[in-house]
N, C-alpha and C. Protein backbone atom coordinates (compact mmCIF):
# COMPACT_ATOMS: atom_id res chain seq x y z
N UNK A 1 56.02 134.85 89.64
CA UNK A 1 55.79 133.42 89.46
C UNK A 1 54.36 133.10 89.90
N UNK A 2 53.55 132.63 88.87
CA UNK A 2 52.23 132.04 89.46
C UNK A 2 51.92 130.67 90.54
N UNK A 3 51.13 131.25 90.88
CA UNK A 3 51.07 129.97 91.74
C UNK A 3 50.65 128.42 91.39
N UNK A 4 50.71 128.46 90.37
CA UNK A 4 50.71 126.89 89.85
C UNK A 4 52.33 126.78 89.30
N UNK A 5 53.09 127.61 89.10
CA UNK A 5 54.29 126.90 88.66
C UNK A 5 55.05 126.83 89.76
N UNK A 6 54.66 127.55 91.02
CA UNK A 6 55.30 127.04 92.71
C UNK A 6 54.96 125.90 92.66
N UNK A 7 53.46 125.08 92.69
CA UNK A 7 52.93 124.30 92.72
C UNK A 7 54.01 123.46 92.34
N UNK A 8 54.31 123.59 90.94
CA UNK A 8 54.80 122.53 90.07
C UNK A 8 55.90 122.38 90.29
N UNK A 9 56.91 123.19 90.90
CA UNK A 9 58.32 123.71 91.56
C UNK A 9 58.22 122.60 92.61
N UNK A 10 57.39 122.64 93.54
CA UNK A 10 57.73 122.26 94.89
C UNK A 10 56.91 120.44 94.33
N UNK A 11 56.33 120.77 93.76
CA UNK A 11 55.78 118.66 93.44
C UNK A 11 57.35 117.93 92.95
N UNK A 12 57.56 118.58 91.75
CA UNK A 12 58.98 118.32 91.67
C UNK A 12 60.42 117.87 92.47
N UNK A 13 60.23 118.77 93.52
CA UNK A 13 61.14 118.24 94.71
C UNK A 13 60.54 117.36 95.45
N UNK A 14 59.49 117.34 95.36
CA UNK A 14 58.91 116.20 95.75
C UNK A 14 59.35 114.33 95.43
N UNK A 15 58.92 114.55 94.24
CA UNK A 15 59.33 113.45 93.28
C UNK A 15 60.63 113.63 93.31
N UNK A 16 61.58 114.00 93.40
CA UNK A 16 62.82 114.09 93.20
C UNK A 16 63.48 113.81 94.96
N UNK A 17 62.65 113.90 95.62
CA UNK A 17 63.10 113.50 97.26
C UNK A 17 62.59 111.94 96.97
N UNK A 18 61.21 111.52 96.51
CA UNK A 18 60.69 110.39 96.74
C UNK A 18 61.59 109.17 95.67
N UNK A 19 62.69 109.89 94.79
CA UNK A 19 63.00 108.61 94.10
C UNK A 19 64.53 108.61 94.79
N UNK A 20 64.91 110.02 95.27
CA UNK A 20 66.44 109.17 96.62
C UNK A 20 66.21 108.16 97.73
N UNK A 21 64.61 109.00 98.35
CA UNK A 21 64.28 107.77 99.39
C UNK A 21 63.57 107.24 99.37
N UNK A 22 63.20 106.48 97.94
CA UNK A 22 62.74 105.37 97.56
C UNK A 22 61.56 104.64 98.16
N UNK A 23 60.36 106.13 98.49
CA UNK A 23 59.48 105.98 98.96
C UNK A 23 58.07 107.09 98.59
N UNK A 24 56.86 106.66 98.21
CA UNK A 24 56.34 108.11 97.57
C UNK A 24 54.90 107.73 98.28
N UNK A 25 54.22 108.79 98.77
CA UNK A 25 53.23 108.45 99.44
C UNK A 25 51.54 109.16 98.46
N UNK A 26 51.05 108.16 98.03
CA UNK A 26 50.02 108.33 96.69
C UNK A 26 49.19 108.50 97.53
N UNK A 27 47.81 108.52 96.80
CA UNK A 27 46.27 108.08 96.78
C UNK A 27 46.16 106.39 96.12
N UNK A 28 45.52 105.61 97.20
CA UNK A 28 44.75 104.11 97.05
C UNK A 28 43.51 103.85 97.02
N UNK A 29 43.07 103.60 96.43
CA UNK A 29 41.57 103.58 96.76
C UNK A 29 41.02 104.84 97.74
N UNK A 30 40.57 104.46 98.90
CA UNK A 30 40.17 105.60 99.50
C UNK A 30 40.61 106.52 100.31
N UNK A 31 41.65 106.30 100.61
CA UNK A 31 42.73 106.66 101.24
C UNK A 31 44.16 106.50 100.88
N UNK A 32 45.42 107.41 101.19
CA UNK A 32 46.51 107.29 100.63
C UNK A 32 47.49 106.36 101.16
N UNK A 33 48.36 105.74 100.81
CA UNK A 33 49.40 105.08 101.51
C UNK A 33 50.65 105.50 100.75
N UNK A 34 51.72 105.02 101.65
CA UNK A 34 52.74 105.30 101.25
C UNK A 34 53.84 103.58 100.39
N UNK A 35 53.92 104.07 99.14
CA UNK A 35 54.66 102.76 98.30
C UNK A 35 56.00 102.86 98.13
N UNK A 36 56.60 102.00 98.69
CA UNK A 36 58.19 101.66 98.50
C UNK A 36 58.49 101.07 97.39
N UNK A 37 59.88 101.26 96.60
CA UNK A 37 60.47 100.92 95.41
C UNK A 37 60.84 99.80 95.82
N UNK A 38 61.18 98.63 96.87
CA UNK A 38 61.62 97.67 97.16
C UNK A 38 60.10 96.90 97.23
N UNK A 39 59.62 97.22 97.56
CA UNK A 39 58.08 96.29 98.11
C UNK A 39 57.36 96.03 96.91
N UNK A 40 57.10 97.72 96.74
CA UNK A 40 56.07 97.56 95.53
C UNK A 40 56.54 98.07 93.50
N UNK A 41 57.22 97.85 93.35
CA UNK A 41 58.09 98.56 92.20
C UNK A 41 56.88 99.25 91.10
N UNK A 42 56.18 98.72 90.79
CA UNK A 42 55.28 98.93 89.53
C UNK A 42 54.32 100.23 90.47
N UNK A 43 53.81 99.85 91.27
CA UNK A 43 52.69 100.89 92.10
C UNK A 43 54.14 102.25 92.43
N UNK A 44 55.13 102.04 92.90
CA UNK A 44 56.10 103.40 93.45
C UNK A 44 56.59 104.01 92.07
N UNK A 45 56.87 103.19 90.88
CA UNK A 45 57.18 104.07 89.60
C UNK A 45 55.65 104.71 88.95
N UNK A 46 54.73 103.81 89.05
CA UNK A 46 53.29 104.49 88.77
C UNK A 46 53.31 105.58 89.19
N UNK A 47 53.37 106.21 90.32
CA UNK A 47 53.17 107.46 91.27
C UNK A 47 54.52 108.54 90.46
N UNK A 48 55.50 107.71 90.73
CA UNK A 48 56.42 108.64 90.20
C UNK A 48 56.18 109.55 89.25
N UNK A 49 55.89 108.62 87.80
CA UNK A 49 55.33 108.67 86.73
C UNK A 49 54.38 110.00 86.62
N UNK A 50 52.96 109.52 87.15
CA UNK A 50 52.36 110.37 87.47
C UNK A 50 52.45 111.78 88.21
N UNK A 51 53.13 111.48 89.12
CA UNK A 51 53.66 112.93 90.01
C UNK A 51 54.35 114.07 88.86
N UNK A 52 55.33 113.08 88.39
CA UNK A 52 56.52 114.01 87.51
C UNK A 52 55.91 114.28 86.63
N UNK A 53 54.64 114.10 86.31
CA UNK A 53 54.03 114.04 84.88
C UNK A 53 52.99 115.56 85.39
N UNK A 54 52.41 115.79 86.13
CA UNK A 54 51.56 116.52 86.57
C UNK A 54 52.50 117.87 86.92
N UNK A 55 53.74 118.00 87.60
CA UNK A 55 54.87 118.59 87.63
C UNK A 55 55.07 119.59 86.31
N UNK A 56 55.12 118.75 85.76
CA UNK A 56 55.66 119.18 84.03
C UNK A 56 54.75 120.38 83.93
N UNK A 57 53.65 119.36 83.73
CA UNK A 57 52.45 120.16 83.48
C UNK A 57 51.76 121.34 84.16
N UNK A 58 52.28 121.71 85.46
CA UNK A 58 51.80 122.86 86.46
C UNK A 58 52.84 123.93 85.70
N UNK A 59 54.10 123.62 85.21
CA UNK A 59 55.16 124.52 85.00
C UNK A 59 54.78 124.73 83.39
N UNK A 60 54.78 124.20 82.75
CA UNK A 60 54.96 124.84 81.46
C UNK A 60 53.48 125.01 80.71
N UNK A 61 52.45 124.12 81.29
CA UNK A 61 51.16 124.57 81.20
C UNK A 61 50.53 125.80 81.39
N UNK A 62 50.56 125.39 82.93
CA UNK A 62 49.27 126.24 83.36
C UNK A 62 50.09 127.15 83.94
């Protein structure tokens, strides 16, 4: 297994921990914070989005 599809293995559980506990911790401007599905809905599915999307792409890509 290369090491970008670990990569993409373990982002995955990632995203997949961050949408049970409904919390995902991004990049903001210059620094990262962490966005809640109750607080912030549009910014915590953005990340999701993105995360799971980059995921995909470590595994069947690269």
């Amino acid at each position: 297994m290369s090491a970008f599809k670990s990569l993409g293995l373990m982002l995955g559980v990632y995203v997949a921990y961050s949408v049970v506990t409904g919390a995902v911790y991004a990049r903001h401007r210059m620094r990262g914070r962490t966005f809640r599905r109750e607080d912030e809905p549009v910014a915590y599915w953005s990340a999701i989005v993105a995360y799971g999307a980059l995921a995909l792409m470590l595994v069947f890509i690269f």
